[in-house]
PDB file of N, CA and C in Angstrom:
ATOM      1  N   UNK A   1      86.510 106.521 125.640  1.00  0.00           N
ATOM      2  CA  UNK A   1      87.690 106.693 124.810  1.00  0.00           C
ATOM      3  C   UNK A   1      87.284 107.328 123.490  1.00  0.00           C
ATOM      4  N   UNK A   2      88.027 107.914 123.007  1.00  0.00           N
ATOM      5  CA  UNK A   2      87.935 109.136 121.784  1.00  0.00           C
ATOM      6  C   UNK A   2      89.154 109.294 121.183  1.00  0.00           C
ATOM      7  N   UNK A   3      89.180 109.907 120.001  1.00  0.00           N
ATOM      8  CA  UNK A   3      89.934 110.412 119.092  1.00  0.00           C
ATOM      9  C   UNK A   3      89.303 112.161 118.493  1.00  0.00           C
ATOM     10  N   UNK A   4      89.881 113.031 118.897  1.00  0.00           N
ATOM     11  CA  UNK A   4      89.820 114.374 118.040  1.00  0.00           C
ATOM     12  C   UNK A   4      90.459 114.619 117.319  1.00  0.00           C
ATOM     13  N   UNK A   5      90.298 115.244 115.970  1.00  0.00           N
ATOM     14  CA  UNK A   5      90.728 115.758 115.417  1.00  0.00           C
ATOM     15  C   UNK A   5      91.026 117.264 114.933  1.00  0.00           C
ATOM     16  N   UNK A   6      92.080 117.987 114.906  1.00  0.00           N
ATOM     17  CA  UNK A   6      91.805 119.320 114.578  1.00  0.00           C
ATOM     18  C   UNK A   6      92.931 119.524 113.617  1.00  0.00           C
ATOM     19  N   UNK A   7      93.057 121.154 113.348  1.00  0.00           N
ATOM     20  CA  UNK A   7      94.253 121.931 113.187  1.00  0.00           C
ATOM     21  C   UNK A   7      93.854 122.027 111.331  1.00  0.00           C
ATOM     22  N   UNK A   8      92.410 121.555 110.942  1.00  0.00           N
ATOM     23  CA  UNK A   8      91.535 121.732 109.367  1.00  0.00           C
ATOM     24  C   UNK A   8      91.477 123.397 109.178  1.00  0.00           C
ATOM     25  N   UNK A   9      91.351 123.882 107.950  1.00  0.00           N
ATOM     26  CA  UNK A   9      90.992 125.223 107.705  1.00  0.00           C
ATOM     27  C   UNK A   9      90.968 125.229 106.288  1.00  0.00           C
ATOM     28  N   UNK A  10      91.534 126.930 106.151  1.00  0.00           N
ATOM     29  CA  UNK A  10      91.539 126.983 104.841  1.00  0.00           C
ATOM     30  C   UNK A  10      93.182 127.715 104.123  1.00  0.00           C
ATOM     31  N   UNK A  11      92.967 126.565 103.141  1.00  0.00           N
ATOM     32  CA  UNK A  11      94.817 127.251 102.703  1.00  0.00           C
ATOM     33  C   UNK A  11      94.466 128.075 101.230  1.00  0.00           C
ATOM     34  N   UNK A  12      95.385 128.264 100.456  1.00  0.00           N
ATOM     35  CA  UNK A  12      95.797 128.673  99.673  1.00  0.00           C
ATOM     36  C   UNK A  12      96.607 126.973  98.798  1.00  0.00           C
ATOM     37  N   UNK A  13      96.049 127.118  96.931  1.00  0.00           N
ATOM     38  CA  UNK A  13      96.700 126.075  96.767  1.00  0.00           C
ATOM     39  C   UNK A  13      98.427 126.211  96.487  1.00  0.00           C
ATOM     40  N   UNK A  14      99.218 125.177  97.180  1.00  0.00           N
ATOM     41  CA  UNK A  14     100.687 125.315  97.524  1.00  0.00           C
ATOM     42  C   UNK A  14     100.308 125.252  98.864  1.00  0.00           C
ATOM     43  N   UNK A  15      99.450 125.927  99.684  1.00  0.00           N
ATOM     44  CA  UNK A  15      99.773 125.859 100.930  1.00  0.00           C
ATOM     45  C   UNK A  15     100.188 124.702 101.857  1.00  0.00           C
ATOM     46  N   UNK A  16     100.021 124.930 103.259  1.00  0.00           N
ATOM     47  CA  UNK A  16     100.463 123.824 104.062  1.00  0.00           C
ATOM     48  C   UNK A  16      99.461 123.486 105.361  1.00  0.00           C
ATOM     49  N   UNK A  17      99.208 122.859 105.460  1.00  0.00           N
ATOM     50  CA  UNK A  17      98.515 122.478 106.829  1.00  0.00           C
ATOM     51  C   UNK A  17      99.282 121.691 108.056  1.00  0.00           C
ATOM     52  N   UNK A  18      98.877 121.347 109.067  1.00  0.00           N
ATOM     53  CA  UNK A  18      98.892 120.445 110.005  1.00  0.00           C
ATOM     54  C   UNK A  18      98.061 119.887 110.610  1.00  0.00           C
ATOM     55  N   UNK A  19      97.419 118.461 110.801  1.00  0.00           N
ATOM     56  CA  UNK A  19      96.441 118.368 111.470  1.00  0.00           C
ATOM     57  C   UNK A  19      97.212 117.447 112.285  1.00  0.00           C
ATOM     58  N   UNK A  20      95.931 117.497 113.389  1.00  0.00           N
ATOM     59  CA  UNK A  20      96.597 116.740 114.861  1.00  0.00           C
ATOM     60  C   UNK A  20      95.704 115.769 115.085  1.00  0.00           C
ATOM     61  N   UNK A  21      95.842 114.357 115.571  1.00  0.00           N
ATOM     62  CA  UNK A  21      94.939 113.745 116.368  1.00  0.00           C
ATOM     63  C   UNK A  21      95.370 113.345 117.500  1.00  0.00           C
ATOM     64  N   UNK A  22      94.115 113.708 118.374  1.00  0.00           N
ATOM     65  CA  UNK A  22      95.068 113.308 119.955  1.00  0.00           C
ATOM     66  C   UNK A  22      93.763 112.529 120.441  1.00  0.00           C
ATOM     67  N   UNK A  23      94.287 111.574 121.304  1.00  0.00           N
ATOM     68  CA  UNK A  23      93.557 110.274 121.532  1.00  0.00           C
ATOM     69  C   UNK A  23      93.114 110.810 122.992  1.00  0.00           C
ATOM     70  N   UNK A  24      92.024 110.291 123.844  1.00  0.00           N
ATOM     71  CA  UNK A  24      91.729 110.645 125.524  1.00  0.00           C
ATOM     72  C   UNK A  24      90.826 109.090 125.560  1.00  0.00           C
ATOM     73  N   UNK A  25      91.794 108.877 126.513  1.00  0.00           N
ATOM     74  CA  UNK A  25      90.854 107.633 127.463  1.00  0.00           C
ATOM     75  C   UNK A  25      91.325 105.949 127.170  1.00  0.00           C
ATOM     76  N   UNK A  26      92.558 106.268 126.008  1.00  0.00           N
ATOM     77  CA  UNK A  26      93.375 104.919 125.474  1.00  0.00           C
ATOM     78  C   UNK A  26      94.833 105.580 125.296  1.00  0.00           C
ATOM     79  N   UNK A  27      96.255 104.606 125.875  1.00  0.00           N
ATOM     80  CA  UNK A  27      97.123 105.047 124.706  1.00  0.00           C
ATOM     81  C   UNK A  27      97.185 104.582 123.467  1.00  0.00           C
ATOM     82  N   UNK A  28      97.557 105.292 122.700  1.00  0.00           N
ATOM     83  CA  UNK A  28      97.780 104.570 121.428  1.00  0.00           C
ATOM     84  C   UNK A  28      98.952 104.250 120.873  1.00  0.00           C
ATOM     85  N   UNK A  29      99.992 103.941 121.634  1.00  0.00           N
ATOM     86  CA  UNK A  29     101.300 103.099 121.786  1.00  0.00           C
ATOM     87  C   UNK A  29     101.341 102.068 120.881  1.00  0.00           C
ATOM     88  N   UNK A  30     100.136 101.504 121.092  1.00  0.00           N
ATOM     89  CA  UNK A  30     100.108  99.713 121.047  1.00  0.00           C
ATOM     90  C   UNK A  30      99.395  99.864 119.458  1.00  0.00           C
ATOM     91  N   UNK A  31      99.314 100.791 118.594  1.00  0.00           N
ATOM     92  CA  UNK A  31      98.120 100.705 117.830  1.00  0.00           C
ATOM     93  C   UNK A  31      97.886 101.628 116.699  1.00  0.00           C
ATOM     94  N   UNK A  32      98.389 100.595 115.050  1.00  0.00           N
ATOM     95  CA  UNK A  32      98.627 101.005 113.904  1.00  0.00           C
ATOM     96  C   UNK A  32      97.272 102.896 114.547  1.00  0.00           C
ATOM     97  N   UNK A  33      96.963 103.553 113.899  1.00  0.00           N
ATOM     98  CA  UNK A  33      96.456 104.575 113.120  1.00  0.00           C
ATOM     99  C   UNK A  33      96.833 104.791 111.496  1.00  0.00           C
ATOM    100  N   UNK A  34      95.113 106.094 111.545  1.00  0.00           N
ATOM    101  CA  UNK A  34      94.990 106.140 110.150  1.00  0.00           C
ATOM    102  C   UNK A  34      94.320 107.404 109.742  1.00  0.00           C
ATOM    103  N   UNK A  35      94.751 108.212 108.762  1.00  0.00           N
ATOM    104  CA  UNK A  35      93.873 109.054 108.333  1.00  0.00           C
ATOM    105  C   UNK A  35      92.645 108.876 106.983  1.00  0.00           C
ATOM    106  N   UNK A  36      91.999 109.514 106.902  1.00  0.00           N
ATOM    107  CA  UNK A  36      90.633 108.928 105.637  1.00  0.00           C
ATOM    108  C   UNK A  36      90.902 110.536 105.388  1.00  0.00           C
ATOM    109  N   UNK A  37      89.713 110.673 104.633  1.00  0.00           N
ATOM    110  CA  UNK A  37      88.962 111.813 104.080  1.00  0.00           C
ATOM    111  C   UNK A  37      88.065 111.646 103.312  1.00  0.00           C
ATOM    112  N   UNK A  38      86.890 112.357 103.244  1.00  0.00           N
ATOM    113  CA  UNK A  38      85.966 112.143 102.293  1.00  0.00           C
ATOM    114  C   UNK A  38      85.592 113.841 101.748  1.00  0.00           C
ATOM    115  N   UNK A  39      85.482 113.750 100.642  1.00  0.00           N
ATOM    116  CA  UNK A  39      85.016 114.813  99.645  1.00  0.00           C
ATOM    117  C   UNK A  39      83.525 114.853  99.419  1.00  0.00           C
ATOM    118  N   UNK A  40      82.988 116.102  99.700  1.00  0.00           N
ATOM    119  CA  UNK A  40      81.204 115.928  99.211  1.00  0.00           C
ATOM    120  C   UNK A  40      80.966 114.876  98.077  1.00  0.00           C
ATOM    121  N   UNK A  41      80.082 113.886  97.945  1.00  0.00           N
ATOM    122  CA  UNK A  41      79.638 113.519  96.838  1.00  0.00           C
ATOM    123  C   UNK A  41      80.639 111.995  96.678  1.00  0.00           C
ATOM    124  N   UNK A  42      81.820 111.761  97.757  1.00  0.00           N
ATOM    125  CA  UNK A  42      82.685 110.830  97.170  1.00  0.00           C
ATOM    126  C   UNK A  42      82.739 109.670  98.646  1.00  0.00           C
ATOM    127  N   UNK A  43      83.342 108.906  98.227  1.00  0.00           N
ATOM    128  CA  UNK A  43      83.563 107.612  99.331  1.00  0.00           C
ATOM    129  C   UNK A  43      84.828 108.197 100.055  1.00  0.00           C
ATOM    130  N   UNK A  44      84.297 107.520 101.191  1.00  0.00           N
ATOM    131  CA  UNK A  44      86.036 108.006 102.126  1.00  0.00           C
ATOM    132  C   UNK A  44      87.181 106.919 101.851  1.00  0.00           C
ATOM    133  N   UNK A  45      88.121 107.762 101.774  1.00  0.00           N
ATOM    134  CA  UNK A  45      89.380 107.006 101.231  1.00  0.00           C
ATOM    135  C   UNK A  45      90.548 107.212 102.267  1.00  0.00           C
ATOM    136  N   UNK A  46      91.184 106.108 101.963  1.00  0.00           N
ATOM    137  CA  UNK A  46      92.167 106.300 103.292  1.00  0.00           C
ATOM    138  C   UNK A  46      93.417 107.102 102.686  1.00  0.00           C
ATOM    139  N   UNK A  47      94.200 108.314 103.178  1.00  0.00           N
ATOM    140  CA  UNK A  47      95.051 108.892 102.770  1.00  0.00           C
ATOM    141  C   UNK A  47      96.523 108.622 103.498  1.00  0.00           C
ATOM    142  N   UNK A  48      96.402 107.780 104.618  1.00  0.00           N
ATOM    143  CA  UNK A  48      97.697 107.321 105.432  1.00  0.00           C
ATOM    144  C   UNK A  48      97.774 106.739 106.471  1.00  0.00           C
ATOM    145  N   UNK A  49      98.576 105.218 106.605  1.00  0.00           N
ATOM    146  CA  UNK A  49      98.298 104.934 107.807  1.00  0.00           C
ATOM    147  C   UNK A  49     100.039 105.029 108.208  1.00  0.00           C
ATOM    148  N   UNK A  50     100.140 104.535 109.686  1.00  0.00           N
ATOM    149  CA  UNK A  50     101.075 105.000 110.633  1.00  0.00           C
ATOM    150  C   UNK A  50     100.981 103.322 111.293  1.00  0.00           C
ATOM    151  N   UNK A  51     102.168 102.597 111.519  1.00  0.00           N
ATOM    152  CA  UNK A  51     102.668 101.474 112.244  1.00  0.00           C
ATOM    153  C   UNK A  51     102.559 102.395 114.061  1.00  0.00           C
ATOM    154  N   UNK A  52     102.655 101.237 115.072  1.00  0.00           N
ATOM    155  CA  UNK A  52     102.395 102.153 116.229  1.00  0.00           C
ATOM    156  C   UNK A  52     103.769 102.297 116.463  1.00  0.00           C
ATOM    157  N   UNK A  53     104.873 102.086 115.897  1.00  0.00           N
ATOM    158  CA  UNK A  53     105.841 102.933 116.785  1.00  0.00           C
ATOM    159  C   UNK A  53     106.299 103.539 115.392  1.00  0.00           C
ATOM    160  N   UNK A  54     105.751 104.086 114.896  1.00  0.00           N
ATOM    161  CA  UNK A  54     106.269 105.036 113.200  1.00  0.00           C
ATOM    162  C   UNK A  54     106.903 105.014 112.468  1.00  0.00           C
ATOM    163  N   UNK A  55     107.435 103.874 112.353  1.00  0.00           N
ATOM    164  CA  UNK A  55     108.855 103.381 111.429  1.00  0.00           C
ATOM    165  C   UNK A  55     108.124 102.666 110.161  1.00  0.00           C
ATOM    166  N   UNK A  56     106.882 102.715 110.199  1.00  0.00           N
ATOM    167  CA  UNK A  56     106.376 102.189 108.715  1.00  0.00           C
ATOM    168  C   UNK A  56     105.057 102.707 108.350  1.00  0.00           C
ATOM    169  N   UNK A  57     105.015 103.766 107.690  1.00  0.00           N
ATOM    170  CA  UNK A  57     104.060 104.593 107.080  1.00  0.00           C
ATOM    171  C   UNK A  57     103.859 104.044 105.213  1.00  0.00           C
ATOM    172  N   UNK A  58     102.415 104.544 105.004  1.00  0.00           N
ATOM    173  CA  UNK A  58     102.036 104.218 103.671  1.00  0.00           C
ATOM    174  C   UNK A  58     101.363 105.171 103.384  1.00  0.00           C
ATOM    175  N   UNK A  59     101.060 105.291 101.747  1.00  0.00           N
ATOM    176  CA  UNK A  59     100.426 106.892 101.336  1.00  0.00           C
ATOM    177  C   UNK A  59      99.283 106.252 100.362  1.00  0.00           C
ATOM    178  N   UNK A  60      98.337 106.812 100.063  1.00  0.00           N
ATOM    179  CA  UNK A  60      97.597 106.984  99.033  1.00  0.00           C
ATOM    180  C   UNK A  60      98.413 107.675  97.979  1.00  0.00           C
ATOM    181  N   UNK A  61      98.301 106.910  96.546  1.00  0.00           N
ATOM    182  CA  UNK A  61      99.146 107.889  95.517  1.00  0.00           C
ATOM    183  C   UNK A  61      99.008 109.653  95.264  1.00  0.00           C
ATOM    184  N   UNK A  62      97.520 109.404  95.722  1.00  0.00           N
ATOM    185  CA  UNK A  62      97.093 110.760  95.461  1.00  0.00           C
ATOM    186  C   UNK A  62      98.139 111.887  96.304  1.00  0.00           C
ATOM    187  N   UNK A  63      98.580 111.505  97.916  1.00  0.00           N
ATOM    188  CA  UNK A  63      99.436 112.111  98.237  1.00  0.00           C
ATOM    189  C   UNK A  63     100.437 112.328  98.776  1.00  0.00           C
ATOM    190  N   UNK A  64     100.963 110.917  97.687  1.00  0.00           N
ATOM    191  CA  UNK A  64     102.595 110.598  97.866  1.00  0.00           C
ATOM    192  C   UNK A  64     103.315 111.796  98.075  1.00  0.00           C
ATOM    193  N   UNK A  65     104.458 112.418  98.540  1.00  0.00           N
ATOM    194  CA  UNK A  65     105.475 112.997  98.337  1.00  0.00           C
ATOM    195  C   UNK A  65     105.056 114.389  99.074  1.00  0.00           C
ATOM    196  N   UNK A  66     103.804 114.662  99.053  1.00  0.00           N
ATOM    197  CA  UNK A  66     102.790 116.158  99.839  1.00  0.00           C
ATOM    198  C   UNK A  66     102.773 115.849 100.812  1.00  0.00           C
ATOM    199  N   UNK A  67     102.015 114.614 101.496  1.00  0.00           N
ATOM    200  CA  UNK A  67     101.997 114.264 102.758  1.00  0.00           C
ATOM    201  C   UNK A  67     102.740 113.371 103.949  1.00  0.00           C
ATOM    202  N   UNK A  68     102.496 113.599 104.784  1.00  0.00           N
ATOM    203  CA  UNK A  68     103.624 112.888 105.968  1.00  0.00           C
ATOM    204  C   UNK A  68     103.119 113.208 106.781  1.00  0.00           C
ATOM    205  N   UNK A  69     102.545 111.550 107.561  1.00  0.00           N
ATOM    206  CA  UNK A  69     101.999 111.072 108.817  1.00  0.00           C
ATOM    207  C   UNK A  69     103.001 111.190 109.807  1.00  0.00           C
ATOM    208  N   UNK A  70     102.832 111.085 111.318  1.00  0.00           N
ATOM    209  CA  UNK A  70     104.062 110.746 112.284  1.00  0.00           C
ATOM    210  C   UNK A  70     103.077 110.672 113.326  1.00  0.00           C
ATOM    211  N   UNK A  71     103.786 110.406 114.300  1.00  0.00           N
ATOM    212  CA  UNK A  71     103.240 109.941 115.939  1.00  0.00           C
ATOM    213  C   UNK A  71     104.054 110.640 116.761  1.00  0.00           C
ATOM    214  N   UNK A  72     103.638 111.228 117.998  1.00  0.00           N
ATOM    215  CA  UNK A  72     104.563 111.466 119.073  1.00  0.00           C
ATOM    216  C   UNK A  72     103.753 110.493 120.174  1.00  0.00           C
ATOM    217  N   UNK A  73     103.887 109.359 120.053  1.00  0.00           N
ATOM    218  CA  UNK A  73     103.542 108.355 121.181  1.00  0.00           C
ATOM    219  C   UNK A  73     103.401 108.642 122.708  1.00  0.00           C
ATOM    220  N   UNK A  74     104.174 109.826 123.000  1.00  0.00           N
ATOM    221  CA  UNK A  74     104.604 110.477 124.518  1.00  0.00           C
ATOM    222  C   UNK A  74     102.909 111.192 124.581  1.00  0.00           C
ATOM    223  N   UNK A  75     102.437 112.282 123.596  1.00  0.00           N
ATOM    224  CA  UNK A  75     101.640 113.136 123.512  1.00  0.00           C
ATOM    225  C   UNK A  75     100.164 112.731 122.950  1.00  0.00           C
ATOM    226  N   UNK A  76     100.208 111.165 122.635  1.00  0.00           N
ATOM    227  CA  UNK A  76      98.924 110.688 122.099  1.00  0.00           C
ATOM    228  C   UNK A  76      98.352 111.278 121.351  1.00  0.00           C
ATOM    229  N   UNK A  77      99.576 111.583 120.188  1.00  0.00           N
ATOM    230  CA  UNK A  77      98.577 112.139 119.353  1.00  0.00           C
ATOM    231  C   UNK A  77      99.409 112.069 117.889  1.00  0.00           C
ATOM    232  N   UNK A  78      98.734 111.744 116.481  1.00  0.00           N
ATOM    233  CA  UNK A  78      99.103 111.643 115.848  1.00  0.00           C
ATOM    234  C   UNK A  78      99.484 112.634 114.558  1.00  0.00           C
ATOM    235  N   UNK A  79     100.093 113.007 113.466  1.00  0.00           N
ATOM    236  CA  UNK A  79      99.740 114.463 112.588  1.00  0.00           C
ATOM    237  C   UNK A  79      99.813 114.017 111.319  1.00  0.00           C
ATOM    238  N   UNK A  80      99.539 115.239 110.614  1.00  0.00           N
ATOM    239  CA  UNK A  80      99.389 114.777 109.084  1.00  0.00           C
ATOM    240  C   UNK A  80     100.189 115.902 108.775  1.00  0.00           C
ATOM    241  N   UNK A  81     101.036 116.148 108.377  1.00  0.00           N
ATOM    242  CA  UNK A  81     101.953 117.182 107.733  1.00  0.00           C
ATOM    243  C   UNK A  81     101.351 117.020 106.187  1.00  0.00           C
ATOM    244  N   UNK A  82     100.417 118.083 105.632  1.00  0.00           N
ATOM    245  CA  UNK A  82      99.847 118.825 104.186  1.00  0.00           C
ATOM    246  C   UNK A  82     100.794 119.416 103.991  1.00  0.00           C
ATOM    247  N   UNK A  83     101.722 119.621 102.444  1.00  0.00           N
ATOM    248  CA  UNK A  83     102.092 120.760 101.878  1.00  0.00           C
ATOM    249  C   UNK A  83     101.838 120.336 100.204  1.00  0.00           C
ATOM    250  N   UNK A  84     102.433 121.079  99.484  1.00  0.00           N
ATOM    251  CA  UNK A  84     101.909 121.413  97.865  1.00  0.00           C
ATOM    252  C   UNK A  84     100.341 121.414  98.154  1.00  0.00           C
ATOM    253  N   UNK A  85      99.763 121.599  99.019  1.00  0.00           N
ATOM    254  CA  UNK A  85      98.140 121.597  98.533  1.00  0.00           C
ATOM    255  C   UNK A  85      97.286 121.720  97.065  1.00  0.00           C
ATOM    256  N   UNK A  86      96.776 121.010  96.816  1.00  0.00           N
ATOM    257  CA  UNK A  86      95.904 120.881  95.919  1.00  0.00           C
ATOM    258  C   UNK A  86      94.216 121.456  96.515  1.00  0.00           C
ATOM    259  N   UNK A  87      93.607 121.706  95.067  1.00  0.00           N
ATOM    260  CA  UNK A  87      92.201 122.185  95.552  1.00  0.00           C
ATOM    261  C   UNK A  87      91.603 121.035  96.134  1.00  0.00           C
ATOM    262  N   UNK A  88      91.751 119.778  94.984  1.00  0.00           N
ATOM    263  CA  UNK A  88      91.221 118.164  95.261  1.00  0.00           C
ATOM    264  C   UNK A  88      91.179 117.599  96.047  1.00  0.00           C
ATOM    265  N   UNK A  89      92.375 118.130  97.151  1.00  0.00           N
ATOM    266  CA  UNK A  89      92.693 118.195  98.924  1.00  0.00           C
ATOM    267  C   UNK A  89      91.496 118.023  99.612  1.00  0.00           C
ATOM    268  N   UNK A  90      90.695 119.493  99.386  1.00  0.00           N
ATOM    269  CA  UNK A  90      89.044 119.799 100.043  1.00  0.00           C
ATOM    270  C   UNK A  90      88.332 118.662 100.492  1.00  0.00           C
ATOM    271  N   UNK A  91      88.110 118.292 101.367  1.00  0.00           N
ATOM    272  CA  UNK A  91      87.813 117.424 102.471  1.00  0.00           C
ATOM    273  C   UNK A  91      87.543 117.367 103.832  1.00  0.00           C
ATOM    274  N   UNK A  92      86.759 116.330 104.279  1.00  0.00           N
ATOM    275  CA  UNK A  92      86.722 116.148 105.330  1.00  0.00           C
ATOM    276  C   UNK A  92      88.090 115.280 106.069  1.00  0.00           C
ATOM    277  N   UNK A  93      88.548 115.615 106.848  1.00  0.00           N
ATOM    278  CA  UNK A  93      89.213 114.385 107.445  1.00  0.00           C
ATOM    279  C   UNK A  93      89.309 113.933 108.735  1.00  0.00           C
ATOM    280  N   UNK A  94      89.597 112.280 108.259  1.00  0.00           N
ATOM    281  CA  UNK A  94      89.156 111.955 109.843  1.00  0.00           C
ATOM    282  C   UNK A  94      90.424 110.810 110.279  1.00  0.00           C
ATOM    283  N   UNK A  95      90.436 110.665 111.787  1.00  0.00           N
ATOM    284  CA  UNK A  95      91.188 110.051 112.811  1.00  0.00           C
ATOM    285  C   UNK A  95      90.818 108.809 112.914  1.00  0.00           C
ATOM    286  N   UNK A  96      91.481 107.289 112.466  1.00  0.00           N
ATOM    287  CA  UNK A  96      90.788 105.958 112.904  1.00  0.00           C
ATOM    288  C   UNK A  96      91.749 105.695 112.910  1.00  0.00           C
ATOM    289  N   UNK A  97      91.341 104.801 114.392  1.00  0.00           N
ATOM    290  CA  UNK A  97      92.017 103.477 114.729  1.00  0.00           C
ATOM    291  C   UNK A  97      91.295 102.448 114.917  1.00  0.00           C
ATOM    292  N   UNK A  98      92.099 101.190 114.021  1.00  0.00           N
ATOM    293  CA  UNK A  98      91.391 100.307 113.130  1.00  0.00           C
ATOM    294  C   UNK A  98      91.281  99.277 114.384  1.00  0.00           C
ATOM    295  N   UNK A  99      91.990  98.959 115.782  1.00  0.00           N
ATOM    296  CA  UNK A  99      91.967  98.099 116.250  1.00  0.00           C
ATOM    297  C   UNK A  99      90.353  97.941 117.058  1.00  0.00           C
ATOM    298  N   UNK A 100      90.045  99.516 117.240  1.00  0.00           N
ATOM    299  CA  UNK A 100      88.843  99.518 117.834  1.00  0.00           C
ATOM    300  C   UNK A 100      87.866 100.337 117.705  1.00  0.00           C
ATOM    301  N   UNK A 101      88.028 100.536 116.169  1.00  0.00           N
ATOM    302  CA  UNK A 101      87.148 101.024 115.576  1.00  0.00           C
ATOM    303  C   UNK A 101      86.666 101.881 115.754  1.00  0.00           C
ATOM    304  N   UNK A 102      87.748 103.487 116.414  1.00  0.00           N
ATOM    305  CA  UNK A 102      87.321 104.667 116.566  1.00  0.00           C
ATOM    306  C   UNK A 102      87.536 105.274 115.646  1.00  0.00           C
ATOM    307  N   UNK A 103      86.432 106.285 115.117  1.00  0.00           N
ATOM    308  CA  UNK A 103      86.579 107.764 114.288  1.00  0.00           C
ATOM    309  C   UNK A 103      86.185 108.854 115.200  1.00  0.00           C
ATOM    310  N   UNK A 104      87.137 109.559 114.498  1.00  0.00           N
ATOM    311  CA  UNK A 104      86.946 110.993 115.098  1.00  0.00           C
ATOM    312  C   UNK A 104      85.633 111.759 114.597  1.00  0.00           C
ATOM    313  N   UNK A 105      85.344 113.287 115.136  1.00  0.00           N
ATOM    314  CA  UNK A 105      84.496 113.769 114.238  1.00  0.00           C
ATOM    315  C   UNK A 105      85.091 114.165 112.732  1.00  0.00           C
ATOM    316  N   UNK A 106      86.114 114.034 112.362  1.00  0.00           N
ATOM    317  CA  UNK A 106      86.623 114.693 111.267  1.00  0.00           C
ATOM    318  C   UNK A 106      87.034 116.515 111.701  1.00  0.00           C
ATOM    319  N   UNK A 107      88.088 116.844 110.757  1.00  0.00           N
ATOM    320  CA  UNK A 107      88.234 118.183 110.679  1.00  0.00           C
ATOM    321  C   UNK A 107      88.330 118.905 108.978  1.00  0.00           C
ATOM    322  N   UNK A 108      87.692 119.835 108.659  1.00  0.00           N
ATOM    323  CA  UNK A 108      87.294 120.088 107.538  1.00  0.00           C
ATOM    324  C   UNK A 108      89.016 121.044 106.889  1.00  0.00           C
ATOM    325  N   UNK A 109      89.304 120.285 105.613  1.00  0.00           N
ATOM    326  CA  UNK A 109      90.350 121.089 105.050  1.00  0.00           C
ATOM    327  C   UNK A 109      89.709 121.797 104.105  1.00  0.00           C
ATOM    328  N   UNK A 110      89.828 122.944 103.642  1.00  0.00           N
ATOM    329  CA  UNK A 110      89.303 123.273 102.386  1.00  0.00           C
ATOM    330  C   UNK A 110      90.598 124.125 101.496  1.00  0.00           C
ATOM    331  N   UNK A 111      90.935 123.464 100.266  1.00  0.00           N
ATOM    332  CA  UNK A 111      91.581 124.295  99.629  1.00  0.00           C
ATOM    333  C   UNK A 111      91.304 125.174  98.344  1.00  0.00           C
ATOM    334  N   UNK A 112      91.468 125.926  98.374  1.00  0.00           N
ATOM    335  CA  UNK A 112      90.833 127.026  97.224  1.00  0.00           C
ATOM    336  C   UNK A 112      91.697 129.006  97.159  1.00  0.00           C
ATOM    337  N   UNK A 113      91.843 129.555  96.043  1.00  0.00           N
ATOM    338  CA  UNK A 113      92.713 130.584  95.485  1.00  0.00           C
ATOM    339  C   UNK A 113      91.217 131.766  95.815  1.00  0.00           C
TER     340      UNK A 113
END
């Protein structure tokens, strides 16, 4: 069982991203998720988690109102809707689920003009 993560690159600041996590070998129906990120040089911080049927999401202040988690439970897989991007964004990010303690490899955002 696994978690990938993709759909990281590089924006423009304002820009927008999407990242995806899609689960193989568990559903994840049954089972809060979460996104982190870590910045060179910094601790990983959690930027959003997701209730398992999506009706109760939470943000890191840092990106209240920019970001928005969701689930399509059918497709096992979870997203992070990025917009206003910030440079401070620049990160790694990664896919956990806390019940059994999977991370993904991470997918790299980088924002920069």
């Amino acid at each position: 069982a696994r978690v990938v993560e993709s759909g990281g690159g590089s924006a423009q600041p304002g820009g927008s991203l999407r990242l995806s996590c899609t689960a193989s070998g568990f559903t994840i129906s049954a089972y809060e998720m979460r996104w982190y990120r870590q910045a060179p040089g910094k601790e990983r911080e959690l930027v959003a988690h997701i209730n398992s049927v999506g009706n109760r999401k939470n943000y890191a202040d840092s990106v209240k109102g920019r970001f928005t988690v969701s689930r399509d439970n059918r497709k096992n897989t979870m997203y992070l809707q990025m917009s206003s991007l910030k440079p401070e964004d620049t990160a790694r990010y990664y896919c956990y689920v806390p019940l059994y303690d999977y991370w993904g490899q991470g997918t790299q955002v980088t924002v920069s003009s």
